[in-house]
C-alpha atoms as a PDB file:
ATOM      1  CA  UNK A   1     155.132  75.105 131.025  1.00  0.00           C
ATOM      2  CA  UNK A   2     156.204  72.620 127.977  1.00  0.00           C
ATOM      3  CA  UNK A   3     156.321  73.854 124.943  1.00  0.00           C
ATOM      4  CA  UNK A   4     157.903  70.664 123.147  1.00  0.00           C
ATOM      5  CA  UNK A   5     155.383  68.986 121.267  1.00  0.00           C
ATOM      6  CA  UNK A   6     155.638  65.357 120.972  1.00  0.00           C
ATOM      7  CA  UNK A   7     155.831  63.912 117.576  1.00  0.00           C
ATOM      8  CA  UNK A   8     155.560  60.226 118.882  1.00  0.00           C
ATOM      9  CA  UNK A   9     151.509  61.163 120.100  1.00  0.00           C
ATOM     10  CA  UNK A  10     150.809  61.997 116.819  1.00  0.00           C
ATOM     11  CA  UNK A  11     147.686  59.952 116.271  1.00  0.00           C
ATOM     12  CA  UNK A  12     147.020  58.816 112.404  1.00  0.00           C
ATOM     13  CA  UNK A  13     150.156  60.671 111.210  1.00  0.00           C
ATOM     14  CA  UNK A  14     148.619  63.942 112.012  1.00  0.00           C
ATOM     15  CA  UNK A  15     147.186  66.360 114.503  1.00  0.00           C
ATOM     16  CA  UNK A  16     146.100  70.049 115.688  1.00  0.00           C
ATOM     17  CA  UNK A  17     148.183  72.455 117.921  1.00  0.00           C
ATOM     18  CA  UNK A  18     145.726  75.056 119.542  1.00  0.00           C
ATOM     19  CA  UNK A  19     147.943  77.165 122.475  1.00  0.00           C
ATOM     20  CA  UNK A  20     147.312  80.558 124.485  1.00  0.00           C
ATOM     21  CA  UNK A  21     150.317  81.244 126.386  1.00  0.00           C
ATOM     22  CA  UNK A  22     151.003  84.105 128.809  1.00  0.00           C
ATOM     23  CA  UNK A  23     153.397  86.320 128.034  1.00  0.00           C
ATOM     24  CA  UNK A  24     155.655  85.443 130.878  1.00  0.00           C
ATOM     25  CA  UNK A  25     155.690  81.859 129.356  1.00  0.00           C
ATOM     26  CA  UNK A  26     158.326  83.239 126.940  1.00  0.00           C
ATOM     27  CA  UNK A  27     162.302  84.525 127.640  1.00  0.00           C
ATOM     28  CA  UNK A  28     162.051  88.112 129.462  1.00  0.00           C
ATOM     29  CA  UNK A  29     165.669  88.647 128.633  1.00  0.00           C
ATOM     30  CA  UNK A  30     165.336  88.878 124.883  1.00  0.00           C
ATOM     31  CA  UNK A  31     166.886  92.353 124.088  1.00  0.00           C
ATOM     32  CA  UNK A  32     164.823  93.141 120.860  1.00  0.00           C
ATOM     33  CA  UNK A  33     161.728  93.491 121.677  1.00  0.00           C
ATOM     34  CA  UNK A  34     159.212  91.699 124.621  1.00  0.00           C
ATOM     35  CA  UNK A  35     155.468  89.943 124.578  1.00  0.00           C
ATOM     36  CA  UNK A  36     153.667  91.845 126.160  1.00  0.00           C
ATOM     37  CA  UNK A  37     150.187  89.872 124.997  1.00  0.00           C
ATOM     38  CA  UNK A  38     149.199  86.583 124.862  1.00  0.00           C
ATOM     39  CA  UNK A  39     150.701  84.364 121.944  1.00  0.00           C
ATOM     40  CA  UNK A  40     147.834  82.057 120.365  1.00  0.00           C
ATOM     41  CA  UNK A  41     149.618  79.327 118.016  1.00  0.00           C
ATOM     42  CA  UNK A  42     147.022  77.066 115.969  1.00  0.00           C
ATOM     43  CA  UNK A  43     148.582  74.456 113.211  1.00  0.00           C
ATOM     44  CA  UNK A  44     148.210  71.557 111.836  1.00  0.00           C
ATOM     45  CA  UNK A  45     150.671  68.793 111.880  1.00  0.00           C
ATOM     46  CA  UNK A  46     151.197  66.292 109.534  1.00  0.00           C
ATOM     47  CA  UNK A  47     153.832  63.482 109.432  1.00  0.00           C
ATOM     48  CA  UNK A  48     155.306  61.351 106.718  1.00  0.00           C
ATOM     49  CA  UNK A  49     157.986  59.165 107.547  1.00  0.00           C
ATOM     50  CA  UNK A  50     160.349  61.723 109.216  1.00  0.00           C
ATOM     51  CA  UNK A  51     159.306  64.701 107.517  1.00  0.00           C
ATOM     52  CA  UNK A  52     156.828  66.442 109.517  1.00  0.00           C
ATOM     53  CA  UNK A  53     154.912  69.496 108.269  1.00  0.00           C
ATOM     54  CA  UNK A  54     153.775  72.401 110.807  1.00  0.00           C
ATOM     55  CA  UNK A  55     151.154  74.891 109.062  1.00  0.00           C
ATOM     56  CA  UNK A  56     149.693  77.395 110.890  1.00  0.00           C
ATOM     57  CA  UNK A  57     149.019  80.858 112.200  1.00  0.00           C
ATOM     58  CA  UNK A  58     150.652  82.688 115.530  1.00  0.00           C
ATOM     59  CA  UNK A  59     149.135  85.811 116.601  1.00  0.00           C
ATOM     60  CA  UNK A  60     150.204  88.186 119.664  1.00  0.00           C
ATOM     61  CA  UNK A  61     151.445  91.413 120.048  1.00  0.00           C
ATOM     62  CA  UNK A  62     155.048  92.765 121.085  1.00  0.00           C
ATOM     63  CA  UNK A  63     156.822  95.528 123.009  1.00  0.00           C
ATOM     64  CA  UNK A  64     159.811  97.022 120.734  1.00  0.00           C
ATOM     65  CA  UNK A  65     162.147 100.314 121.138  1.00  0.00           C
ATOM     66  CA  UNK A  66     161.701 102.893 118.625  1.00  0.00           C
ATOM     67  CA  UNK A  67     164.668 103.190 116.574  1.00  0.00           C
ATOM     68  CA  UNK A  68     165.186 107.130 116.203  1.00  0.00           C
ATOM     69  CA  UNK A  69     163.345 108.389 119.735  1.00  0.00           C
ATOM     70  CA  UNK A  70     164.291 104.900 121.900  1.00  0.00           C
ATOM     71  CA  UNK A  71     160.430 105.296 123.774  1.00  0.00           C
ATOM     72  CA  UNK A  72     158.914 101.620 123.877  1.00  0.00           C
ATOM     73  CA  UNK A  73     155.710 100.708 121.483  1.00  0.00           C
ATOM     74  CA  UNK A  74     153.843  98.134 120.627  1.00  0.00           C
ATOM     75  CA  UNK A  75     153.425  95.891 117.457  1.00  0.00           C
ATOM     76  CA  UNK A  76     150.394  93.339 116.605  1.00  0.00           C
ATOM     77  CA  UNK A  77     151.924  90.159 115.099  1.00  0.00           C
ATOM     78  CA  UNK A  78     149.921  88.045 112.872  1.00  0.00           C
ATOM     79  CA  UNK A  79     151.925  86.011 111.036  1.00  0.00           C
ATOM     80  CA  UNK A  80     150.797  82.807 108.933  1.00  0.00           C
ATOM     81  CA  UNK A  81     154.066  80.057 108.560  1.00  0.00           C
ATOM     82  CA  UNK A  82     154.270  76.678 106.363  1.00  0.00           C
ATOM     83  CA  UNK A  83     157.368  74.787 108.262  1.00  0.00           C
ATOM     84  CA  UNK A  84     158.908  71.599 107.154  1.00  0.00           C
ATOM     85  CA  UNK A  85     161.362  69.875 110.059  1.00  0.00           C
ATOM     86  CA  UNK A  86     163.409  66.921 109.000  1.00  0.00           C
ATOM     87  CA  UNK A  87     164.888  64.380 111.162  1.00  0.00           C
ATOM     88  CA  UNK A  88     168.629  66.112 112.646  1.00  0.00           C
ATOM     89  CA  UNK A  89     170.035  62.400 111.170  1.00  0.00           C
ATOM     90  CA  UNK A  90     169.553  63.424 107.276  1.00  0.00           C
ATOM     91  CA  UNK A  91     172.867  64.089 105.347  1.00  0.00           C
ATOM     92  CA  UNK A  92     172.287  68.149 105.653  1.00  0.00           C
ATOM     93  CA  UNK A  93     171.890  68.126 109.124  1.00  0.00           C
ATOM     94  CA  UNK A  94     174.609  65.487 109.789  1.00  0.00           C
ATOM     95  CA  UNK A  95     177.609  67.395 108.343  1.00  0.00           C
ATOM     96  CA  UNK A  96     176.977  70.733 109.514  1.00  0.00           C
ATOM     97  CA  UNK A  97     180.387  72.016 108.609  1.00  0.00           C
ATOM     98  CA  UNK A  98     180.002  71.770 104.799  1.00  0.00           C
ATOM     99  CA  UNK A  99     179.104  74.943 102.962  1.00  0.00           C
ATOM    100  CA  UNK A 100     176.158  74.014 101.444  1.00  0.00           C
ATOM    101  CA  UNK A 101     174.068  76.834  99.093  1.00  0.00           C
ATOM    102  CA  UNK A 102     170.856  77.583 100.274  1.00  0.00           C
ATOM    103  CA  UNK A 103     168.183  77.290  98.484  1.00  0.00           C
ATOM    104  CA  UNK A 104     164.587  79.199  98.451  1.00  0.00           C
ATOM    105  CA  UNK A 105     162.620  76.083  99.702  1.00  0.00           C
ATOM    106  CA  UNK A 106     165.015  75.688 102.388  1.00  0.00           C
ATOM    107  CA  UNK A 107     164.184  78.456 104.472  1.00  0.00           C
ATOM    108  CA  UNK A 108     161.587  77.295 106.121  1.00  0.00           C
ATOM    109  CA  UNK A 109     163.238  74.320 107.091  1.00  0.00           C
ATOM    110  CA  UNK A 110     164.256  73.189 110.451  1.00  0.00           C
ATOM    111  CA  UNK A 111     165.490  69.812 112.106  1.00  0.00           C
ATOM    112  CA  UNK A 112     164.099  68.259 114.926  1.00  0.00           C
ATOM    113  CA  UNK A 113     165.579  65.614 117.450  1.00  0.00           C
ATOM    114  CA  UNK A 114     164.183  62.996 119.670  1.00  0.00           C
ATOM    115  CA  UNK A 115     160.901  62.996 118.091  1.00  0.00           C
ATOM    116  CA  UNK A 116     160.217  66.263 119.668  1.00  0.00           C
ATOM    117  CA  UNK A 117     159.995  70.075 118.258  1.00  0.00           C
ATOM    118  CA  UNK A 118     160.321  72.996 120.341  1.00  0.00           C
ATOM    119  CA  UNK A 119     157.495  75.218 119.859  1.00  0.00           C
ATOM    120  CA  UNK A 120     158.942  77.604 121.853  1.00  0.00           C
ATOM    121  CA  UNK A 121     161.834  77.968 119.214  1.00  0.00           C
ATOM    122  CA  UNK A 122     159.190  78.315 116.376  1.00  0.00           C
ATOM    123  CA  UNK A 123     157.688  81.066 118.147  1.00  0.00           C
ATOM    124  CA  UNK A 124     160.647  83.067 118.792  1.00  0.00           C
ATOM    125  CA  UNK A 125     161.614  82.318 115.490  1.00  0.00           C
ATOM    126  CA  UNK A 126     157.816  84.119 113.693  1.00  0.00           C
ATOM    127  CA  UNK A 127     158.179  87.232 116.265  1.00  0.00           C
ATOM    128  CA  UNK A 128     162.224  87.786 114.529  1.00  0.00           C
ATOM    129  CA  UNK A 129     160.567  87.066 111.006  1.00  0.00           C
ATOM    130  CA  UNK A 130     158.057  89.952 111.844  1.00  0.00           C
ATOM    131  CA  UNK A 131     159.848  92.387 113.171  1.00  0.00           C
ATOM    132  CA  UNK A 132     160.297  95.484 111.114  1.00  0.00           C
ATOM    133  CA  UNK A 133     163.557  96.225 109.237  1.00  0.00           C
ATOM    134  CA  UNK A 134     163.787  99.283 111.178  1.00  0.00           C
ATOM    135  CA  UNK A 135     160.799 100.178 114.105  1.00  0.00           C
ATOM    136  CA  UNK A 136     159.468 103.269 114.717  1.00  0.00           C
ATOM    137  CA  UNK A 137     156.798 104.668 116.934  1.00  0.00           C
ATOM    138  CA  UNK A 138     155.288 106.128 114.451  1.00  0.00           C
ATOM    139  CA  UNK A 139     156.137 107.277 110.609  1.00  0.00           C
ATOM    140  CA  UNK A 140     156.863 110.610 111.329  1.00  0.00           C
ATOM    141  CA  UNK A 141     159.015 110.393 114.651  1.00  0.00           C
ATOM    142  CA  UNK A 142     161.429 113.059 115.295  1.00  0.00           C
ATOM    143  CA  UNK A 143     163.602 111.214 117.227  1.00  0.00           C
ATOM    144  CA  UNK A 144     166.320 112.594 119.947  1.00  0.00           C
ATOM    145  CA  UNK A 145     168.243 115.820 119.706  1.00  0.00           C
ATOM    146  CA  UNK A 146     171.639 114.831 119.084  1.00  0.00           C
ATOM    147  CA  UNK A 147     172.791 117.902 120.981  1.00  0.00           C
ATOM    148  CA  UNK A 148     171.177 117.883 124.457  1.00  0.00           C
ATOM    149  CA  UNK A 149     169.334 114.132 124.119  1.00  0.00           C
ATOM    150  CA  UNK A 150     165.784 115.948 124.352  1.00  0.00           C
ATOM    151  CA  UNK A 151     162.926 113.276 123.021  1.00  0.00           C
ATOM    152  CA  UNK A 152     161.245 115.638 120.118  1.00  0.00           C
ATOM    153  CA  UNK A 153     158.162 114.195 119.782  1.00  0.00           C
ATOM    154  CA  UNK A 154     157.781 115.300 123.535  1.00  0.00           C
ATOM    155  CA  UNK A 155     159.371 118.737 123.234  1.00  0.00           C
ATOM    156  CA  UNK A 156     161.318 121.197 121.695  1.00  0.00           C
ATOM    157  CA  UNK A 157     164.894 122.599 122.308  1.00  0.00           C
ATOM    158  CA  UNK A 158     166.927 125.374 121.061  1.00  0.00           C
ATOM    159  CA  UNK A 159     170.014 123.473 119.781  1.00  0.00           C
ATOM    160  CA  UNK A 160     171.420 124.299 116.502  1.00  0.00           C
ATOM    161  CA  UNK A 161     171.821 120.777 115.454  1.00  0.00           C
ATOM    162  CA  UNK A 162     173.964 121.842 111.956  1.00  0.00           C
ATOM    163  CA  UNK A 163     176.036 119.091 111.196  1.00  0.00           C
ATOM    164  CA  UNK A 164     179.300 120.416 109.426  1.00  0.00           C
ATOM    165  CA  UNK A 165     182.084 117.865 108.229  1.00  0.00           C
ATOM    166  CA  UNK A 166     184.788 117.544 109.972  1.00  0.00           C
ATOM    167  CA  UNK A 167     186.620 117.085 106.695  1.00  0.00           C
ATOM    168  CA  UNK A 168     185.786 119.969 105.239  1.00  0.00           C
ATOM    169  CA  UNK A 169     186.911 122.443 108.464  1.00  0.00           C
ATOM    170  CA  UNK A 170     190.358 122.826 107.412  1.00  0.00           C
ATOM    171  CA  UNK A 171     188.797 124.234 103.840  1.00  0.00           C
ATOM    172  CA  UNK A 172     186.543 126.739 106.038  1.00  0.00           C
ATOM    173  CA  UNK A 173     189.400 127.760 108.041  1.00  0.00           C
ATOM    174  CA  UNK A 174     191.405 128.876 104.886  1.00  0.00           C
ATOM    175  CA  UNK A 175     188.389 130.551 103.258  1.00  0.00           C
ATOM    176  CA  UNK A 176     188.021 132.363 106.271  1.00  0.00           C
ATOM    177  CA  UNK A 177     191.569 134.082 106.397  1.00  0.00           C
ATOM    178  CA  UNK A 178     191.264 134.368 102.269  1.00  0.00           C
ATOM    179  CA  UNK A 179     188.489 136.082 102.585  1.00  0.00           C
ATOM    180  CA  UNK A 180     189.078 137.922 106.167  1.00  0.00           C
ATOM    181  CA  UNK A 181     184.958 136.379 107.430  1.00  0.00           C
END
Protein backbone atom coordinates (compact mmCIF):
# COMPACT_ATOMS: atom_id res chain seq x y z
CA UNK A 1 0.00 0.00 0.00
CA UNK A 2 1.30 3.70 -1.10
CA UNK A 3 1.51 6.02 1.20
CA UNK A 4 3.28 8.81 -1.02
CA UNK A 5 0.91 11.33 -1.89
CA UNK A 6 1.31 12.98 -5.12
CA UNK A 7 1.71 16.65 -5.14
CA UNK A 8 1.51 16.88 -9.05
CA UNK A 9 -2.62 15.62 -8.72
CA UNK A 10 -3.20 18.36 -6.70
CA UNK A 11 -6.22 19.83 -8.43
CA UNK A 12 -6.67 23.86 -8.00
CA UNK A 13 -3.55 24.08 -5.78
CA UNK A 14 -5.24 22.17 -3.09
CA UNK A 15 -6.87 19.03 -1.84
CA UNK A 16 -8.14 16.58 1.09
CA UNK A 17 -6.25 13.48 2.48
CA UNK A 18 -8.87 11.13 4.22
CA UNK A 19 -6.87 7.49 5.07
CA UNK A 20 -7.71 4.37 7.42
CA UNK A 21 -4.82 2.19 7.37
CA UNK A 22 -4.35 -1.18 9.09
CA UNK A 23 -2.00 -1.45 11.47
CA UNK A 24 0.15 -3.86 9.61
CA UNK A 25 0.39 -1.08 6.88
CA UNK A 26 3.08 0.47 9.13
CA UNK A 27 6.97 -0.89 10.11
CA UNK A 28 6.51 -3.93 12.72
CA UNK A 29 10.14 -3.57 13.59
CA UNK A 30 9.96 -0.19 15.24
CA UNK A 31 11.42 -0.87 18.78
CA UNK A 32 9.48 1.92 20.71
CA UNK A 33 6.34 1.20 20.67
CA UNK A 34 3.76 -0.69 17.84
CA UNK A 35 0.09 0.24 16.18
CA UNK A 36 -1.85 -1.85 17.30
CA UNK A 37 -5.20 0.17 15.87
CA UNK A 38 -6.06 1.61 12.87
CA UNK A 39 -4.35 5.07 11.97
CA UNK A 40 -7.06 7.57 10.40
CA UNK A 41 -5.07 10.68 8.81
CA UNK A 42 -7.49 13.58 7.47
CA UNK A 43 -5.71 17.04 6.15
CA UNK A 44 -5.92 19.44 4.00
CA UNK A 45 -3.36 20.32 1.47
CA UNK A 46 -2.64 23.41 0.07
CA UNK A 47 0.10 24.44 -2.44
CA UNK A 48 1.77 27.67 -3.34
CA UNK A 49 4.49 27.60 -5.63
CA UNK A 50 6.68 24.95 -3.88
CA UNK A 51 5.61 25.43 -0.49
CA UNK A 52 2.98 23.06 0.31
CA UNK A 53 1.01 23.14 3.57
CA UNK A 54 -0.34 19.75 5.26
CA UNK A 55 -2.97 20.55 8.19
CA UNK A 56 -4.60 17.99 9.77
CA UNK A 57 -5.46 15.49 12.45
CA UNK A 58 -4.05 11.63 12.89
CA UNK A 59 -5.72 9.53 15.33
CA UNK A 60 -4.88 5.73 16.36
CA UNK A 61 -3.78 4.07 19.21
CA UNK A 62 -0.28 2.40 20.12
CA UNK A 63 1.31 -0.53 21.96
CA UNK A 64 4.34 0.82 24.26
CA UNK A 65 6.54 -0.94 27.18
CA UNK A 66 6.11 0.41 30.52
CA UNK A 67 9.15 2.02 31.63
CA UNK A 68 9.55 0.83 35.42
CA UNK A 69 7.50 -2.81 35.19
CA UNK A 70 8.48 -3.52 31.16
CA UNK A 71 4.52 -5.18 30.74
CA UNK A 72 3.14 -3.79 27.28
CA UNK A 73 0.08 -1.05 27.31
CA UNK A 74 -1.65 0.83 25.23
CA UNK A 75 -1.84 4.63 24.38
CA UNK A 76 -4.74 6.57 22.30
CA UNK A 77 -3.03 9.09 19.97
CA UNK A 78 -4.85 12.06 18.84
CA UNK A 79 -2.69 14.43 17.70
CA UNK A 80 -3.61 17.66 15.54
CA UNK A 81 -0.23 18.87 13.20
CA UNK A 82 0.20 22.18 10.93
CA UNK A 83 3.27 20.98 8.50
CA UNK A 84 4.97 23.14 6.01
CA UNK A 85 7.36 20.99 3.34
CA UNK A 86 9.55 22.98 1.05
CA UNK A 87 11.03 21.88 -2.10
CA UNK A 88 14.63 19.64 -1.01
CA UNK A 89 16.24 22.35 -3.85
CA UNK A 90 15.89 25.57 -1.41
CA UNK A 91 19.26 26.91 0.00
CA UNK A 92 18.52 25.10 3.62
CA UNK A 93 17.97 21.93 2.25
CA UNK A 94 20.75 22.18 -0.39
CA UNK A 95 23.74 22.62 1.97
CA UNK A 96 22.94 20.29 4.59
CA UNK A 97 26.34 20.44 6.18
CA UNK A 98 26.13 24.07 7.41
CA UNK A 99 25.20 24.60 11.03
CA UNK A 100 22.37 26.52 10.71
CA UNK A 101 20.28 27.72 14.19
CA UNK A 102 17.00 26.52 14.37
CA UNK A 103 14.42 28.44 14.75
CA UNK A 104 10.76 27.93 16.46
CA UNK A 105 8.85 28.09 13.07
CA UNK A 106 11.14 25.63 11.71
CA UNK A 107 10.11 22.69 13.45
CA UNK A 108 7.49 21.76 11.71
CA UNK A 109 9.20 21.91 8.61
CA UNK A 110 10.11 19.19 6.29
CA UNK A 111 11.39 18.89 2.56
CA UNK A 112 9.93 16.97 0.02
CA UNK A 113 11.39 15.57 -3.37
CA UNK A 114 9.99 14.61 -6.66
CA UNK A 115 6.78 16.25 -6.11
CA UNK A 116 5.91 13.58 -3.71
CA UNK A 117 5.61 13.43 0.35
CA UNK A 118 5.74 10.37 2.25
CA UNK A 119 2.86 10.12 4.44
CA UNK A 120 4.13 7.29 5.90
CA UNK A 121 7.12 9.42 7.29
CA UNK A 122 4.60 12.05 8.66
CA UNK A 123 2.92 9.44 10.50
CA UNK A 124 5.77 7.92 12.14
CA UNK A 125 6.91 11.20 12.74
CA UNK A 126 3.14 12.37 15.03
CA UNK A 127 3.27 8.79 16.92
CA UNK A 128 7.37 9.95 18.16
CA UNK A 129 5.90 13.57 18.83
CA UNK A 130 3.25 11.83 21.13
CA UNK A 131 4.89 9.57 22.89
CA UNK A 132 5.32 10.26 26.55
CA UNK A 133 8.63 11.52 28.01
CA UNK A 134 8.66 8.55 30.09
CA UNK A 135 5.51 5.67 29.74
CA UNK A 136 4.04 4.00 32.34
CA UNK A 137 1.23 1.56 32.73
CA UNK A 138 -0.22 3.38 35.01
CA UNK A 139 0.76 6.43 37.56
CA UNK A 140 1.33 4.45 40.37
CA UNK A 141 3.34 1.35 38.93
CA UNK A 142 5.62 -0.40 41.18
CA UNK A 143 7.77 -1.59 38.77
CA UNK A 144 10.31 -4.78 39.04
CA UNK A 145 12.12 -5.90 42.14
CA UNK A 146 15.58 -5.14 41.52
CA UNK A 147 16.53 -8.13 43.64
CA UNK A 148 14.76 -11.24 42.26
CA UNK A 149 13.08 -9.39 38.90
CA UNK A 150 9.46 -10.10 40.43
CA UNK A 151 6.76 -7.69 38.43
CA UNK A 152 5.13 -5.82 41.70
CA UNK A 153 2.12 -4.79 40.45
CA UNK A 154 1.53 -8.65 40.02
CA UNK A 155 3.00 -9.78 43.33
CA UNK A 156 4.93 -9.41 46.23
CA UNK A 157 8.42 -10.71 47.34
CA UNK A 158 10.40 -10.74 50.42
CA UNK A 159 13.61 -9.01 49.20
CA UNK A 160 15.13 -6.38 51.25
CA UNK A 161 15.71 -4.08 48.41
CA UNK A 162 17.97 -1.39 50.77
CA UNK A 163 20.17 0.25 48.56
CA UNK A 164 23.46 1.20 50.51
CA UNK A 165 26.39 3.12 48.67
CA UNK A 166 29.02 1.49 47.74
CA UNK A 167 31.01 4.58 48.61
CA UNK A 168 30.14 4.87 51.82
CA UNK A 169 31.03 0.88 52.88
CA UNK A 170 34.50 1.51 53.69
CA UNK A 171 33.06 4.35 56.34
CA UNK A 172 30.62 1.49 57.77
CA UNK A 173 33.34 -0.90 57.99
CA UNK A 174 35.44 1.46 60.26
CA UNK A 175 32.45 2.49 62.39
CA UNK A 176 31.88 -0.96 62.90
CA UNK A 177 35.35 -1.93 64.49
CA UNK A 178 35.22 1.78 66.34
CA UNK A 179 32.38 0.99 67.75
CA UNK A 180 32.74 -3.05 68.08
CA UNK A 181 28.62 -3.40 66.11
Amino acid sequence: MSMLLDLSRLRGGGGRIDRRDPPEAFDATNEDFRVVAPVVLGADVRKDRGNVRIVGRLTGELELSCSRCLEPFRIPVDSAFDLLYLPASTDAAAAPDEDHQLEDEDANVSFYEDETIDLAHLVREQFYLALPMKPLCRPDCQGLCPVCGTNRNVETCACDATWVDPRMEALRRLRETKTGH
